[in-house]
PDB file of N, CA and C in Angstrom:
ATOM      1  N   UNK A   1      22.346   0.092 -24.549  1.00  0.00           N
ATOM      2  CA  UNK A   1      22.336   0.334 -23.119  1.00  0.00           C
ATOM      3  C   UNK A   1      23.090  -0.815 -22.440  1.00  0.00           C
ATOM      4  N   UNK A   2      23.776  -0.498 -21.822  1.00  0.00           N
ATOM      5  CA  UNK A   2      24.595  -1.785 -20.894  1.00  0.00           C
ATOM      6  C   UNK A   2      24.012  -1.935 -19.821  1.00  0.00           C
ATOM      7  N   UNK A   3      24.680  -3.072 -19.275  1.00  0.00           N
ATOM      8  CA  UNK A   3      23.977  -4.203 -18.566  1.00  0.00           C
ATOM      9  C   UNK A   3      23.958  -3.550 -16.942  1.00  0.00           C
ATOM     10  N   UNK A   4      24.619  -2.822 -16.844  1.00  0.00           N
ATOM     11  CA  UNK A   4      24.281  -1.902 -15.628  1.00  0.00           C
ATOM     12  C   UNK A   4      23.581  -0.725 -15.797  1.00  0.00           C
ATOM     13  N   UNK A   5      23.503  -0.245 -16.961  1.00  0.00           N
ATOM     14  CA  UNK A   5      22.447   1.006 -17.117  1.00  0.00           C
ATOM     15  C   UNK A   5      20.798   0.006 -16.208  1.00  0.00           C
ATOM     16  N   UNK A   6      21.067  -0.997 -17.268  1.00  0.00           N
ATOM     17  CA  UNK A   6      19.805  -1.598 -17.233  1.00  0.00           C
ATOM     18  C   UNK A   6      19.292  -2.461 -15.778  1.00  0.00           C
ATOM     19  N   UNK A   7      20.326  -2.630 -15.072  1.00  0.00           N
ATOM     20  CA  UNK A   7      19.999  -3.355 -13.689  1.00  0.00           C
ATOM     21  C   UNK A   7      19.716  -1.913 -12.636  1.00  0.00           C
ATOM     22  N   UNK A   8      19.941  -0.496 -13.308  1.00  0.00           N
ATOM     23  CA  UNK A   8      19.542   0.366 -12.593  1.00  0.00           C
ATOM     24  C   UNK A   8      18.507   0.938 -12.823  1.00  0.00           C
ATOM     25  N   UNK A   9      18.000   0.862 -14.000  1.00  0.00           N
ATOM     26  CA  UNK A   9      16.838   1.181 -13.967  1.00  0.00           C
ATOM     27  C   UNK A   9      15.876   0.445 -13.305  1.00  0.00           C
ATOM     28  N   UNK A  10      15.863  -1.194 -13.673  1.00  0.00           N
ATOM     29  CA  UNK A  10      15.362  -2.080 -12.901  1.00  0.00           C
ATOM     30  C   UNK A  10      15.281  -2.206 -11.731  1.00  0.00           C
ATOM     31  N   UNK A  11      16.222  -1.455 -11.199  1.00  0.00           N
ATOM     32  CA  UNK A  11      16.130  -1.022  -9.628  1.00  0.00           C
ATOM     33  C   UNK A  11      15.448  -0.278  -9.681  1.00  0.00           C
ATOM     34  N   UNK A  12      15.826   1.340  -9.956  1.00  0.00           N
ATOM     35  CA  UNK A  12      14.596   2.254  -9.828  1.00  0.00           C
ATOM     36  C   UNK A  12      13.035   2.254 -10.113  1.00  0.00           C
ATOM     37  N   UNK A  13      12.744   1.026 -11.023  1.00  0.00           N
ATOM     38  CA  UNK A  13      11.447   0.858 -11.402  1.00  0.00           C
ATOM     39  C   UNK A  13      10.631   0.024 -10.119  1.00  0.00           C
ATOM     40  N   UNK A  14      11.278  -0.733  -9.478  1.00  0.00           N
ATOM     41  CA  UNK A  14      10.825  -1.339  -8.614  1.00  0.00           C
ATOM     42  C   UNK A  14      10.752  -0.505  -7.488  1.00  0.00           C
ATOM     43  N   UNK A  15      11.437   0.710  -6.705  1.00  0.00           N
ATOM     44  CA  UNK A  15      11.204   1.123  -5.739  1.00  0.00           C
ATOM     45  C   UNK A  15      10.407   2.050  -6.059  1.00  0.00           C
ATOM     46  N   UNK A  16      10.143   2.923  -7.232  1.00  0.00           N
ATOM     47  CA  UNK A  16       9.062   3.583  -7.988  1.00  0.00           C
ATOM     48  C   UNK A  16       7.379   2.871  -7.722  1.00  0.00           C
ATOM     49  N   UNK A  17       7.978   1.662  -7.910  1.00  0.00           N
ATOM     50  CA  UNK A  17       6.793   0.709  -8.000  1.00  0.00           C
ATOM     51  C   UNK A  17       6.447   0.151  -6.597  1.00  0.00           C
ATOM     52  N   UNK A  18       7.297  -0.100  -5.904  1.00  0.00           N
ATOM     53  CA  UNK A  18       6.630   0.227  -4.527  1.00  0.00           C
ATOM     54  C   UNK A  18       5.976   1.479  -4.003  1.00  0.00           C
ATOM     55  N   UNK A  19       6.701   2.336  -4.404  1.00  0.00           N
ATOM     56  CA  UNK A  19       6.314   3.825  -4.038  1.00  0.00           C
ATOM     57  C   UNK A  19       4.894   4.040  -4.310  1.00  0.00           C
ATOM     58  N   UNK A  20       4.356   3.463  -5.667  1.00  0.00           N
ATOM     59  CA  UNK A  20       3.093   3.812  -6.166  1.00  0.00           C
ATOM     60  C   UNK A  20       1.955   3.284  -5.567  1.00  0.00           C
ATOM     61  N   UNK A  21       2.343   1.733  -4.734  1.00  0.00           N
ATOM     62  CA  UNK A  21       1.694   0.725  -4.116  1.00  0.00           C
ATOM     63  C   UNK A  21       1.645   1.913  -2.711  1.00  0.00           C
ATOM     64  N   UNK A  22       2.422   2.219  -2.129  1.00  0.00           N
ATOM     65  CA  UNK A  22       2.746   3.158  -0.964  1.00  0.00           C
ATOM     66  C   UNK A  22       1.333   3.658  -0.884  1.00  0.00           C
ATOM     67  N   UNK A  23       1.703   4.892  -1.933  1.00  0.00           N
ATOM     68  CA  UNK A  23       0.698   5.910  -2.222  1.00  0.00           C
ATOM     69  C   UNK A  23      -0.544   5.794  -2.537  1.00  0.00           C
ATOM     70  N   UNK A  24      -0.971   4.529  -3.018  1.00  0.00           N
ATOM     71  CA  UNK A  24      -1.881   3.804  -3.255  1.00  0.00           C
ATOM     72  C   UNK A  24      -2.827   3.397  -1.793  1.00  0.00           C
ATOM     73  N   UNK A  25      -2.049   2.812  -0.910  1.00  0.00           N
ATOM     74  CA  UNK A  25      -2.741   2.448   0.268  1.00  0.00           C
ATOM     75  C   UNK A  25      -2.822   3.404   1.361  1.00  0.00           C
ATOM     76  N   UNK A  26      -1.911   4.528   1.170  1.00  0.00           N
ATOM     77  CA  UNK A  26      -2.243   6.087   1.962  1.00  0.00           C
ATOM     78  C   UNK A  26      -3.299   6.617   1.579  1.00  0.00           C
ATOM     79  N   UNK A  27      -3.652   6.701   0.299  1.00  0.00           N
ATOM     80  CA  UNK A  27      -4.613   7.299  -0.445  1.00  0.00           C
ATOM     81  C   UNK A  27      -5.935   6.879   0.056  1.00  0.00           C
ATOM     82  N   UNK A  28      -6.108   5.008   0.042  1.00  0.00           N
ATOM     83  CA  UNK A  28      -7.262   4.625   0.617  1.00  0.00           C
ATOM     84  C   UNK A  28      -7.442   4.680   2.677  1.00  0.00           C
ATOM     85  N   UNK A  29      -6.422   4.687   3.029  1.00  0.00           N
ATOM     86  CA  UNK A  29      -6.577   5.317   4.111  1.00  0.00           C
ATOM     87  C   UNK A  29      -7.351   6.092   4.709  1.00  0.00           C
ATOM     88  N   UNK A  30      -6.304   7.429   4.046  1.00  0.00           N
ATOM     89  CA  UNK A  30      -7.149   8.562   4.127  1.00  0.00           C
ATOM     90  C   UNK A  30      -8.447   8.590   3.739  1.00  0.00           C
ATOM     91  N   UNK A  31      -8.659   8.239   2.814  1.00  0.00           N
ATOM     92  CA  UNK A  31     -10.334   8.196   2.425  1.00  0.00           C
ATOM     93  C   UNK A  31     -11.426   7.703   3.315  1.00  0.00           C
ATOM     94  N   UNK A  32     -11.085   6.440   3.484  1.00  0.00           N
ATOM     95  CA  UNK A  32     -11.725   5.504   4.907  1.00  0.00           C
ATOM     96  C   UNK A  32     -11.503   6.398   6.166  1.00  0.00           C
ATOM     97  N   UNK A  33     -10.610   7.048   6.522  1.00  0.00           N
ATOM     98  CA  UNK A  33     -10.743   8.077   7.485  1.00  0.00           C
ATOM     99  C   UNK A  33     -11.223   9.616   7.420  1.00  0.00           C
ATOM    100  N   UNK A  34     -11.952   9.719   6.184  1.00  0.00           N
ATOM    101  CA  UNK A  34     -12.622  11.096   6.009  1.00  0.00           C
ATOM    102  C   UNK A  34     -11.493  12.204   6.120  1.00  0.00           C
ATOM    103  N   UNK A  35     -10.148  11.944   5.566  1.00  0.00           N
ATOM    104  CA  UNK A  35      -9.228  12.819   5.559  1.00  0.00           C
ATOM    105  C   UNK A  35      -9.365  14.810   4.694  1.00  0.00           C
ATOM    106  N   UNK A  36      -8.609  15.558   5.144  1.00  0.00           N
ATOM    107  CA  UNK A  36      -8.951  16.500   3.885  1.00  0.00           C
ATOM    108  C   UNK A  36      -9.203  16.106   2.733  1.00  0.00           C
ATOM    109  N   UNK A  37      -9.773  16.755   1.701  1.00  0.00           N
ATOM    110  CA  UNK A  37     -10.188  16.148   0.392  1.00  0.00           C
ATOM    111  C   UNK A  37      -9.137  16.958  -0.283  1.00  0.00           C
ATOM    112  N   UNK A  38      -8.408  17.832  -0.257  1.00  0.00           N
ATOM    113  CA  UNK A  38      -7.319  18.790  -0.818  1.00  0.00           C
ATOM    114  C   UNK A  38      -5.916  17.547  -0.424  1.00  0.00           C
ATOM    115  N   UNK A  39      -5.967  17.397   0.766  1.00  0.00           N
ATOM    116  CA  UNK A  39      -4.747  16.443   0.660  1.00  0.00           C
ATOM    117  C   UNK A  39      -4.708  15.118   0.052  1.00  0.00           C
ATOM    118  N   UNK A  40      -6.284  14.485   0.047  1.00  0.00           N
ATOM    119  CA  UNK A  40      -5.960  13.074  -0.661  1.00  0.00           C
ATOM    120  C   UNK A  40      -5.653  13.716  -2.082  1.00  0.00           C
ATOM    121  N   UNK A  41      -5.998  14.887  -2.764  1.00  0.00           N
ATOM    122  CA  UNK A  41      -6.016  15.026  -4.000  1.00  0.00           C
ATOM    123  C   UNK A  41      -4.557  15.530  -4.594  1.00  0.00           C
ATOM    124  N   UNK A  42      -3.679  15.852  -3.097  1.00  0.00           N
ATOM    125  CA  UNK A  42      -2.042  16.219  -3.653  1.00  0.00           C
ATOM    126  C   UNK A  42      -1.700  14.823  -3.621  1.00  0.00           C
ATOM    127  N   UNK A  43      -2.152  13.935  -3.023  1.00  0.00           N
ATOM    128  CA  UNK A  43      -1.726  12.391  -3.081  1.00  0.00           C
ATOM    129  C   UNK A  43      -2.072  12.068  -3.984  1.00  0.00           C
ATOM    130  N   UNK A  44      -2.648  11.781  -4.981  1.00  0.00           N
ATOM    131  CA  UNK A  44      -3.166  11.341  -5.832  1.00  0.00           C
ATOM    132  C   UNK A  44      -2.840  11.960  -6.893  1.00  0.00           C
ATOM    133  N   UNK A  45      -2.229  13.474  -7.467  1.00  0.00           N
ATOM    134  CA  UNK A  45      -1.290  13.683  -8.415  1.00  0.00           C
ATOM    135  C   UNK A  45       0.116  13.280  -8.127  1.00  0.00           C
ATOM    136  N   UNK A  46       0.657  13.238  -7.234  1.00  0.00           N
ATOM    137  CA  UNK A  46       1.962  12.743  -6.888  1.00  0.00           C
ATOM    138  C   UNK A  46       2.211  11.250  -7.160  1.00  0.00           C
ATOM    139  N   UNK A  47       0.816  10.254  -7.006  1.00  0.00           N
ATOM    140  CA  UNK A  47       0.916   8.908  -7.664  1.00  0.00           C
ATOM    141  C   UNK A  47       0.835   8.864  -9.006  1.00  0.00           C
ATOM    142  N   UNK A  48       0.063  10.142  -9.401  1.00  0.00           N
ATOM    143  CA  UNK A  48       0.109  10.172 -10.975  1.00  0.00           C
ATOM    144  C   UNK A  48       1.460  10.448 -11.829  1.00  0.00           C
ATOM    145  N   UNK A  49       2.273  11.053 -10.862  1.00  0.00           N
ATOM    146  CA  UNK A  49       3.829  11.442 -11.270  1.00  0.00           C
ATOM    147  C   UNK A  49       4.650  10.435 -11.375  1.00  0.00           C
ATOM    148  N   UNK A  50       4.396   9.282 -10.147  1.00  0.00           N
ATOM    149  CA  UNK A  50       5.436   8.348 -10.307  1.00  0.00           C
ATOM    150  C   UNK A  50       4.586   7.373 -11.408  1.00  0.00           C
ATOM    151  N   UNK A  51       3.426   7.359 -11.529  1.00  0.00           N
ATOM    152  CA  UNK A  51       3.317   5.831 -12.216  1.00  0.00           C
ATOM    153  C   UNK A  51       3.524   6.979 -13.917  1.00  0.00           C
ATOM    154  N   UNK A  52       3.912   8.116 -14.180  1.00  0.00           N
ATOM    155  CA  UNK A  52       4.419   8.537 -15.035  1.00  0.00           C
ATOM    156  C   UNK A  52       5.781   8.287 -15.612  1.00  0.00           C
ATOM    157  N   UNK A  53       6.545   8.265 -14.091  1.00  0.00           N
ATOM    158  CA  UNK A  53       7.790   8.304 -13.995  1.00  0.00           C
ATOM    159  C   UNK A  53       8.362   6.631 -14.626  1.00  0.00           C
ATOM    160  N   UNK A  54       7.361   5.613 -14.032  1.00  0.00           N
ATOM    161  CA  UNK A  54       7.475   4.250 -13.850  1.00  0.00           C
ATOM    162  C   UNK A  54       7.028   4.041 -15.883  1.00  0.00           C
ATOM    163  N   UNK A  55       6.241   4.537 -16.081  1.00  0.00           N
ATOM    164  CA  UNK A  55       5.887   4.698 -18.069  1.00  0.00           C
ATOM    165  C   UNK A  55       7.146   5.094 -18.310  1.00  0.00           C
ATOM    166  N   UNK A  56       7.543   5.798 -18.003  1.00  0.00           N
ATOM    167  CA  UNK A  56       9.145   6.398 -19.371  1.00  0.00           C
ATOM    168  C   UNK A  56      10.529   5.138 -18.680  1.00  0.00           C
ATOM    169  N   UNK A  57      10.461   4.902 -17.607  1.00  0.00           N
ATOM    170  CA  UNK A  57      11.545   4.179 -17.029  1.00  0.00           C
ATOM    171  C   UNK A  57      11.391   2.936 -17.913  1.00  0.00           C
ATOM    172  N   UNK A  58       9.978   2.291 -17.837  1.00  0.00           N
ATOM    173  CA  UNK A  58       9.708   0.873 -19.275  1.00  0.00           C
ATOM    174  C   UNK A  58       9.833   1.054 -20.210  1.00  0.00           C
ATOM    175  N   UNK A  59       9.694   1.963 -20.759  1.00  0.00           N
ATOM    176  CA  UNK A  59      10.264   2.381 -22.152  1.00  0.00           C
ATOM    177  C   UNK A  59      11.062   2.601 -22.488  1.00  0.00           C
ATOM    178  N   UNK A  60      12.522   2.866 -21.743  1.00  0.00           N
ATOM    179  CA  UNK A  60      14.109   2.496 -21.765  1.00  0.00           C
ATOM    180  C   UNK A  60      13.793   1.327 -21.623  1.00  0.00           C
ATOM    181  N   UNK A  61      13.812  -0.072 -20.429  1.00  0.00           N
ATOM    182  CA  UNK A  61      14.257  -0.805 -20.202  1.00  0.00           C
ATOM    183  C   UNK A  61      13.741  -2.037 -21.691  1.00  0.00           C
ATOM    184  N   UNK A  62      12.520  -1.383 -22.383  1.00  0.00           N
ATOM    185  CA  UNK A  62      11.718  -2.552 -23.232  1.00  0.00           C
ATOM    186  C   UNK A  62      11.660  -1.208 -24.367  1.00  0.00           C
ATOM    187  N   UNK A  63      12.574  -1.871 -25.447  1.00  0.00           N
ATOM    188  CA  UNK A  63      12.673  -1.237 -26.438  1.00  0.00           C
ATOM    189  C   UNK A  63      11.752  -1.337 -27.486  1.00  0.00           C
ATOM    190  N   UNK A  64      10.964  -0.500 -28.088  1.00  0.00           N
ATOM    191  CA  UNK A  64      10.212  -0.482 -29.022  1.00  0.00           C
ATOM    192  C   UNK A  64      10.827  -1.350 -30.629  1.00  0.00           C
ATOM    193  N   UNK A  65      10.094  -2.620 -30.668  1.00  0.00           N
ATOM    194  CA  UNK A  65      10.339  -3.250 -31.895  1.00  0.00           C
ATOM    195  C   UNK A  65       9.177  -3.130 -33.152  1.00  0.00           C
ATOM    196  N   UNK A  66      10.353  -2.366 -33.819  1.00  0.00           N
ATOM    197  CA  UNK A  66       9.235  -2.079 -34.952  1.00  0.00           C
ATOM    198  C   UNK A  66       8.973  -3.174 -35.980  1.00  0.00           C
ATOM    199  N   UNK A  67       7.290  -3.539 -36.368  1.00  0.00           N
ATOM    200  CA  UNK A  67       7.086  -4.617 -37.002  1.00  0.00           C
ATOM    201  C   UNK A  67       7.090  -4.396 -38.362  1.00  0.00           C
TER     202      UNK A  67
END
């Protein structure tokens, strides 16, 4: 992988990774405000998507060394 594949992923992992922090503090929001319980719960698979997304993105950037 070259050295710009890899400074882009590193990008994308970090705004992923804000994203998740995002969704994270909407989530408790809503909760503390007695929000629908159907909508905190589309929030809360959609954080499950990115911190999915954010698992396969580390696993390009940190290559599995086999011992």
């Amino acid at each position: 992988m070259s050295e710009q594949d890899q400074a882009e992923l590193r990008l994308m992992f970090a705004r992923l990774k804000q994203d998740h922090e995002d969704f994270d503090a909407a989530i408790a929001a809503m909760q503390a405000t007695g929000c629908n319980r159907l909508q905190i719960q589309r929030m809360k698979k959609k954080k499950l998507a990115i911190r999915d997304r954010l698992k396969d993105i580390e696993d390009q950037i940190i290559p599995d060394i086999i011992a």
